[in-house]
Protein backbone atom coordinates (compact mmCIF):
# COMPACT_ATOMS: atom_id res chain seq x y z
CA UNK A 1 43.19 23.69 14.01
CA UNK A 2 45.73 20.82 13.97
CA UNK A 3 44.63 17.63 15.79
CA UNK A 4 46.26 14.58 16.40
CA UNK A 5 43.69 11.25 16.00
CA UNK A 6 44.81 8.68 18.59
CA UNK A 7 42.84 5.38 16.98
CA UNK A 8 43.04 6.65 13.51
CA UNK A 9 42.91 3.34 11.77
CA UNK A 10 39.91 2.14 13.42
CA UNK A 11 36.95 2.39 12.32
CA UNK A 12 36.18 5.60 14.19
CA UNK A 13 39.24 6.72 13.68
CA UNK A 14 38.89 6.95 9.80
CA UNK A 15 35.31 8.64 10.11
CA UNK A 16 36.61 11.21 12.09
CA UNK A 17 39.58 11.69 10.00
CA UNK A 18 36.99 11.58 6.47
CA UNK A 19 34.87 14.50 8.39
CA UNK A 20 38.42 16.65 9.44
CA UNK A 21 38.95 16.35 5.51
CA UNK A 22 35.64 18.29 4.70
CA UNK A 23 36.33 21.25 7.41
CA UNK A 24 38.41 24.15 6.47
CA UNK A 25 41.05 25.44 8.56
CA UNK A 26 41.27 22.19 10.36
CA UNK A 27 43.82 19.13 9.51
CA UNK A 28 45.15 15.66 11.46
CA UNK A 29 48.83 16.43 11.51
CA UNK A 30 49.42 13.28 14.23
CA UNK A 31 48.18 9.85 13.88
CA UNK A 32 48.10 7.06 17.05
CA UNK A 33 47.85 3.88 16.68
CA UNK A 34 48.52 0.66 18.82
CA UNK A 35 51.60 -1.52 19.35
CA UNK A 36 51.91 -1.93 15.34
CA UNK A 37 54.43 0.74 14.32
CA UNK A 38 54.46 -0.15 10.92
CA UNK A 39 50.96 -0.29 10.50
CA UNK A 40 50.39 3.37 11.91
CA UNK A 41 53.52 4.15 9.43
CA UNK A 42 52.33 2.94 6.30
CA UNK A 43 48.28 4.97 7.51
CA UNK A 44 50.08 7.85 7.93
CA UNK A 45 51.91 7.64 4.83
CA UNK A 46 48.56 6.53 2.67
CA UNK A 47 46.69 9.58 4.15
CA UNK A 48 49.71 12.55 4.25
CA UNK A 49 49.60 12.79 7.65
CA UNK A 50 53.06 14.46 9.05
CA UNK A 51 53.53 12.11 12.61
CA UNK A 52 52.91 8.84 13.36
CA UNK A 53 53.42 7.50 16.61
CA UNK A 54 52.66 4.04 18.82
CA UNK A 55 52.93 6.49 22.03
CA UNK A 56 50.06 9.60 23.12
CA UNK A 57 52.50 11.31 25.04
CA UNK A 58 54.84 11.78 22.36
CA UNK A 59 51.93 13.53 20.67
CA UNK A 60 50.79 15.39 23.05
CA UNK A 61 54.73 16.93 23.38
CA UNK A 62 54.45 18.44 20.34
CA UNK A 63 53.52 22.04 20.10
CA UNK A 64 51.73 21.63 16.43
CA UNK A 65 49.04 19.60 17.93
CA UNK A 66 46.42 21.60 19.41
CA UNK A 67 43.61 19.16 20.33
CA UNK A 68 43.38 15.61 20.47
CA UNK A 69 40.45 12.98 19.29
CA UNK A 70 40.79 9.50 20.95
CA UNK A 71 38.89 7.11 18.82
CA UNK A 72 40.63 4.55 20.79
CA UNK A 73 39.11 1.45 22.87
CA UNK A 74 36.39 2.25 26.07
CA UNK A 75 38.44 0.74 28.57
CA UNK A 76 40.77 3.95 27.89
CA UNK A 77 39.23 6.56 27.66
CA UNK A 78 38.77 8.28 30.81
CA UNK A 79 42.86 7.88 31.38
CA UNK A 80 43.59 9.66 28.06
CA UNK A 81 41.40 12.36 28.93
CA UNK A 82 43.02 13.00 32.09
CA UNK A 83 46.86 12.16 30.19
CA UNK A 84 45.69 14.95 27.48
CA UNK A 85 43.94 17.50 29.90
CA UNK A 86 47.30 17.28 31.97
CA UNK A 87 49.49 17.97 29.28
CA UNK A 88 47.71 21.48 28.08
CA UNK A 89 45.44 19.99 25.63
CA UNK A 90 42.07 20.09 24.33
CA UNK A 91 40.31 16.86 24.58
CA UNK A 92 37.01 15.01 22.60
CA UNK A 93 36.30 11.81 23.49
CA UNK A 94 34.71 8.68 22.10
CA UNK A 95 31.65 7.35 24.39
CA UNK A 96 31.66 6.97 27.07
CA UNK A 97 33.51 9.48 28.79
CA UNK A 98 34.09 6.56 31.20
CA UNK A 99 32.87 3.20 31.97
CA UNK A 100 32.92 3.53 35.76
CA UNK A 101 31.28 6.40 37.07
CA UNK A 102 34.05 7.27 39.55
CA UNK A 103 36.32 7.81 35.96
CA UNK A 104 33.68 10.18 35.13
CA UNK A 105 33.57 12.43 38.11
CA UNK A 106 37.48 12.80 38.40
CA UNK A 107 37.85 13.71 34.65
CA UNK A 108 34.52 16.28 34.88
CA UNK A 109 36.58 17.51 37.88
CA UNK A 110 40.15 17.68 36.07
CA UNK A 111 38.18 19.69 32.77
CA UNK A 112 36.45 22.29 35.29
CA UNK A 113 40.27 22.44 37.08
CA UNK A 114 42.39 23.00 33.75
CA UNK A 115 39.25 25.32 32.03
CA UNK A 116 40.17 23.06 28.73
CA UNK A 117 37.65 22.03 26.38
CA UNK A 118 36.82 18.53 26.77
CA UNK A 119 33.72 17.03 25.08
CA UNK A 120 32.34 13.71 24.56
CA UNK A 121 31.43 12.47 20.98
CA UNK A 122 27.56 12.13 21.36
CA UNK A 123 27.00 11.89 17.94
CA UNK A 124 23.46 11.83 18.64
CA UNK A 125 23.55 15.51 19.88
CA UNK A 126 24.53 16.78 16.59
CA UNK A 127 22.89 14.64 13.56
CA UNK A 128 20.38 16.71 11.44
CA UNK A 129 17.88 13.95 12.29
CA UNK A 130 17.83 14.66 16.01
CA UNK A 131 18.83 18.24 15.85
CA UNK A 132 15.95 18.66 14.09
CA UNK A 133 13.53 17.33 16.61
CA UNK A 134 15.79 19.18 19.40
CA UNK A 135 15.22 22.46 17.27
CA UNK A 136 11.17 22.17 17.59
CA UNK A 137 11.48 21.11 21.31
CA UNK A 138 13.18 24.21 22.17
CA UNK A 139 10.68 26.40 20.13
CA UNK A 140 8.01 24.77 21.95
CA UNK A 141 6.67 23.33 18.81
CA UNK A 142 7.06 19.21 19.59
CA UNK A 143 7.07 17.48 23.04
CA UNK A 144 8.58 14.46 23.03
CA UNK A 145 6.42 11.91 25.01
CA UNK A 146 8.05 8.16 24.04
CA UNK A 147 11.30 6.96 22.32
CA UNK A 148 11.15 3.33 21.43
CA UNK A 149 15.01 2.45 19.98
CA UNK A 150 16.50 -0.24 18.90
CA UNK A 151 20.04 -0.91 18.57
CA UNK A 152 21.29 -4.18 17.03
CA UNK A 153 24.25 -5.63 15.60
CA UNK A 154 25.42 -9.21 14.61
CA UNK A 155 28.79 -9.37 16.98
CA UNK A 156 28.88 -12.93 18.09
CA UNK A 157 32.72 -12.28 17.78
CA UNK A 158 34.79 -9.83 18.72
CA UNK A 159 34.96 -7.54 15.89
CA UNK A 160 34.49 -3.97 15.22
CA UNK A 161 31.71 -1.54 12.29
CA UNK A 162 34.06 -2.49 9.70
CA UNK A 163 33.79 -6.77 10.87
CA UNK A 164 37.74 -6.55 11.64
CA UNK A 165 39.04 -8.39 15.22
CA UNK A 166 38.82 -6.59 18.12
CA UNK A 167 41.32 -6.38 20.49
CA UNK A 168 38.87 -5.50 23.11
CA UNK A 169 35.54 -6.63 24.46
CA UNK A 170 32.36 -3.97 23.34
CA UNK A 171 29.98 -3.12 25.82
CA UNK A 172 26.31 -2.81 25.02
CA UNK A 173 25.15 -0.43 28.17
CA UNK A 174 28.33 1.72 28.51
CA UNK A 175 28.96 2.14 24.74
CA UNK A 176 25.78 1.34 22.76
CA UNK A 177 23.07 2.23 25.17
CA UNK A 178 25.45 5.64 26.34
CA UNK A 179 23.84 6.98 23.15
CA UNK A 180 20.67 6.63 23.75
CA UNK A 181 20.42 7.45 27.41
CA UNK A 182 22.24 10.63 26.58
CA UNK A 183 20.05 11.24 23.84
CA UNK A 184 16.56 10.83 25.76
CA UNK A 185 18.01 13.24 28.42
CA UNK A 186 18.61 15.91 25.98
CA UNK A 187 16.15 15.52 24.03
CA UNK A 188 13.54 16.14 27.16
CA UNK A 189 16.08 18.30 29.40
CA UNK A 190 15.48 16.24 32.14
CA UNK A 191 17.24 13.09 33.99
CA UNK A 192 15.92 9.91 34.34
CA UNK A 193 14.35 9.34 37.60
CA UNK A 194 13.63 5.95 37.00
CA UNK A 195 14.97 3.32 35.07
CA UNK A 196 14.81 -0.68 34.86
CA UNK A 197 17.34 -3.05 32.71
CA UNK A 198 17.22 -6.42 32.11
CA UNK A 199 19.79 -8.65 29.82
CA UNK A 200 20.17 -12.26 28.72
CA UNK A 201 23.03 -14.75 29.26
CA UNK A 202 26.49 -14.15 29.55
CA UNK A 203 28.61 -14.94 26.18
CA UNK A 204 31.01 -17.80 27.34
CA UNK A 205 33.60 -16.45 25.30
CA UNK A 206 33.05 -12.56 25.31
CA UNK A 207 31.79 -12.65 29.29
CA UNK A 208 28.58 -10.03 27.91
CA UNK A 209 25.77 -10.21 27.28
CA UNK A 210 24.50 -10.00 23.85
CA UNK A 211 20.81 -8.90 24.45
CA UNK A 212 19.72 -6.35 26.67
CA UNK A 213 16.18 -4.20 27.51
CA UNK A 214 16.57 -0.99 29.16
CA UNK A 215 13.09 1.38 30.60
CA UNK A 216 13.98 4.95 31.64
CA UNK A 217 10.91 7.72 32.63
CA UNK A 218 12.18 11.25 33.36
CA UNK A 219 10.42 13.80 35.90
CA UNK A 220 7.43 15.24 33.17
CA UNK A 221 6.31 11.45 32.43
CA UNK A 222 8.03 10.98 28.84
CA UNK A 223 9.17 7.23 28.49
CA UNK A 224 12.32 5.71 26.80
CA UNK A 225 12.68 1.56 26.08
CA UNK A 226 15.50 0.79 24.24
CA UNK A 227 16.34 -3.28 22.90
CA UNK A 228 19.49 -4.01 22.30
CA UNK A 229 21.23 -6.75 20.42
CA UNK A 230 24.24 -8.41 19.58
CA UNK A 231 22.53 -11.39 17.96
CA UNK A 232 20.31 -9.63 15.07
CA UNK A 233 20.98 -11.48 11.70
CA UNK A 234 20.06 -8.21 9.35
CA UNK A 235 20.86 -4.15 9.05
CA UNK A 236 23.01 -3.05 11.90
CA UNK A 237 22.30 0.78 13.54
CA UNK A 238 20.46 2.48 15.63
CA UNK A 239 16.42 3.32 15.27
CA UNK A 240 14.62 6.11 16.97
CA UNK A 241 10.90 6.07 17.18
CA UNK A 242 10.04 9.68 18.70
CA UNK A 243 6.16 9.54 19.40
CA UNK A 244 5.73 13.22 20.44
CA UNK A 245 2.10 15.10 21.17
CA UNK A 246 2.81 16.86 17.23
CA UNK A 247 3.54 13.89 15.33
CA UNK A 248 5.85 10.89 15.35
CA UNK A 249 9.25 11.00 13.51
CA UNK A 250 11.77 7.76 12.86
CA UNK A 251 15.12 8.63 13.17
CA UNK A 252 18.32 6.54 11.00
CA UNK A 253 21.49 8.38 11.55
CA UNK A 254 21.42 11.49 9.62
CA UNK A 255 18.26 10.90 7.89
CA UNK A 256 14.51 11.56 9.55
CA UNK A 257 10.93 10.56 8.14
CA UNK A 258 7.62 11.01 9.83
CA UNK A 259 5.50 8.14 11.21
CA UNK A 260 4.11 7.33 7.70
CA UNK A 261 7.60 7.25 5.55
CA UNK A 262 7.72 10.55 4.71
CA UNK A 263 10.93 12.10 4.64
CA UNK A 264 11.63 15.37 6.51
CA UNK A 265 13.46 18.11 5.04
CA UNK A 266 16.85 18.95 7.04
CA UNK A 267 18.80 21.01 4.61
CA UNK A 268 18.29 24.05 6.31
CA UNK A 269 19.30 21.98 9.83
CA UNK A 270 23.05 22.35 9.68
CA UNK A 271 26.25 23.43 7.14
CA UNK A 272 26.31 19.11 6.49
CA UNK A 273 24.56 16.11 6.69
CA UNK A 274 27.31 14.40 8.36
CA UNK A 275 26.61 13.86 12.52
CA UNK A 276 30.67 13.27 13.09
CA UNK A 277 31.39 16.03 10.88
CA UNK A 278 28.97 18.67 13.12
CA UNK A 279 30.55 17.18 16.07
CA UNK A 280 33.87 17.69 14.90
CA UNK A 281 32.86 21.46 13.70
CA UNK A 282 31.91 22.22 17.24
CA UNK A 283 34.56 20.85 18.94
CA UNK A 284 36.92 22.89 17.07
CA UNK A 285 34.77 26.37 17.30
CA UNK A 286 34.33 25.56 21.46
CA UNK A 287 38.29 26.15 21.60
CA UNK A 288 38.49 29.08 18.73
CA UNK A 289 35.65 31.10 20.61
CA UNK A 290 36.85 29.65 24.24
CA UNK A 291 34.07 29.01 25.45
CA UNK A 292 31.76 25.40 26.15
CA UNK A 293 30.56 22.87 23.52
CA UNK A 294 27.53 20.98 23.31
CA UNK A 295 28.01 17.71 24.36
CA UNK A 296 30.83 18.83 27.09
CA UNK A 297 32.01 15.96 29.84
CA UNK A 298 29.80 17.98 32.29
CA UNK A 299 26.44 18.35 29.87
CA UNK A 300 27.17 14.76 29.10
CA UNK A 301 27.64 13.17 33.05
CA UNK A 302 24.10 12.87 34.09
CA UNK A 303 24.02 10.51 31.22
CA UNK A 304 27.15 8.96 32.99
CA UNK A 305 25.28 8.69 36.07
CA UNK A 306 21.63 7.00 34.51
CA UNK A 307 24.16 4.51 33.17
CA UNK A 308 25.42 3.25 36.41
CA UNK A 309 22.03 3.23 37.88
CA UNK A 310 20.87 0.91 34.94
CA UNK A 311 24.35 -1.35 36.07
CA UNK A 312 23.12 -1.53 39.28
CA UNK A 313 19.71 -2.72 37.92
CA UNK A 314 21.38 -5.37 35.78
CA UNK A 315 23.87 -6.53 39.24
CA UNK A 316 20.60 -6.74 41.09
CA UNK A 317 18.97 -9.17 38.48
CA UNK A 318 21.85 -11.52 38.14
């Protein structure tokens, strides 16, 4: 499988490139970066990486790239979707999909038009942590009855995970609560049918807010709050409280303990322990077998479609 990484350097970029590094019969044999040629150059060069370009489309015209990743900022995601579907290629995508929800229907549209693979990167989907609790829900083991998560951060600037500038503005509903939304969905098989947001002032220099509270409650009853923060002085990441009628498990990344500390065995969950690598794993066996991946751009647009609901909530409170 030879992919081409379009935001390699970033901080993304480089996790996705770490986890291509650990799969067999899989290697990044184009790198994209932004308007710094030399700086995509010398990455390319440090990491043995064959092309190195400023420009998608020259990547996509080559016929030793078979899929693309685009680790590359929100506001572009749904038009490099749509540039990579067009030109014949196989497509996963950094959340969100979109961050308007029209984006999102014409590029669910486009994927169902071209029969492509093209999948969103819902890490969430595919960590041991949560794939364990997934696993019991469909046995019929665990019911999942409340998340409580809480996403924070200390971004009072405009920088990215690895505290380097940004040369775009982050987005804490379309990017850091996409996760979550998505997650809750999944995790219950059912949409929200109703949801409430709320979020503090408006940065004077970013324009967004830095603190937001989101409520969602699907069909069955099973709630979902979610805090979110910009402004929290201490450990960055996301925390997921699953209060279920068999337990309650917390949830860090790829790691799981039960509501008392305990940790939870997961090595039998998956062939790593690495979310991005699973992801990265499935993206690449969806287009070997042909056929479509978990966390596709239609599995993943009902999340697409709580999220503008929840705008609409935080437009209404303004």
């Amino acid at each position: 499988m030879r992919v081409c990484i379009a935001g390699a350097a970033g901080a993304f970029g480089m996790k996705h490139l770490e986890a291509i590094n650990a799969i067999e019969d899989a290697e990044v044999v184009s790198v994209v970066g932004s308007s710094n040629l030399e700086k995509i150059k010398a990455f390319a060069a440090e990491h043995n990486i064959p092309h190195y370009t400023t420009d998608l489309a020259e990547s996509l015209a080559r016929d030793d790239v078979d899929c693309v990743i685009l680790a590359t900022p929100t506001q572009m995601h749904a038009a490099q979707v749509k540039q990579c579907l067009k030109a014949g290629k196989h497509v996963q995508t950094e959340i969100p999909m979109a961050d308007k929800i029209e984006d999102a229907k014409e590029i669910v549209a486009l994927q169902k038009e071209t029969g492509l693979v093209a999948m969103a990167g819902h890490t969430r989907r595919f960590n041991p942590s949560h794939q364990w609790i997934q696993n019991k829900v469909q046995a019929g083991e665990l019911n999942v009855l409340q998340m409580d998560v809480q996403t924070y951060f200390f971004r009072r600037t405009n920088t990215n995970a690895k505290g380097e500038a940004r040369s775009w503005t982050d987005h804490l509903l379309w990017h850091h609560a996409c996760h979550t939304v998505d997650l809750f969905q999944y995790q219950t098989g059912e949409t929200a049918s109703q949801v409430q947001a709320m979020q503090g002032p408006i940065h004077p220099d970013l324009g967004i807010a830095l603190d937001m509270s989101v409520g969602m409650k699907v069909p069955s009853g099973a709630l979902c709050t979610l805090s979110l923060s910009f402004n929290n002085d201490g450990p960055f990441g996301t925390f997921f409280r699953y209060i279920c009628d068999k337990g309650t498990y917390v949830a860090r990344y790829d790691d799981l303990e039960d509501g008392k500390g305990n940790p939870i065995d997961l090595s039998g969950v998956a062939v790593s322990f690495n979310g991005i690598e699973l992801q990265d794993r499935e993206f690449f066996a969806a287009i070997r077998e042909g056929r479509e991946p978990n966390s596709s751009l239609r599995q993943c647009y009902p999340a697409m479609e709580t999220l503008d609901s929840l705008e609409k909530c935080l437009e209404a409170g303004q």
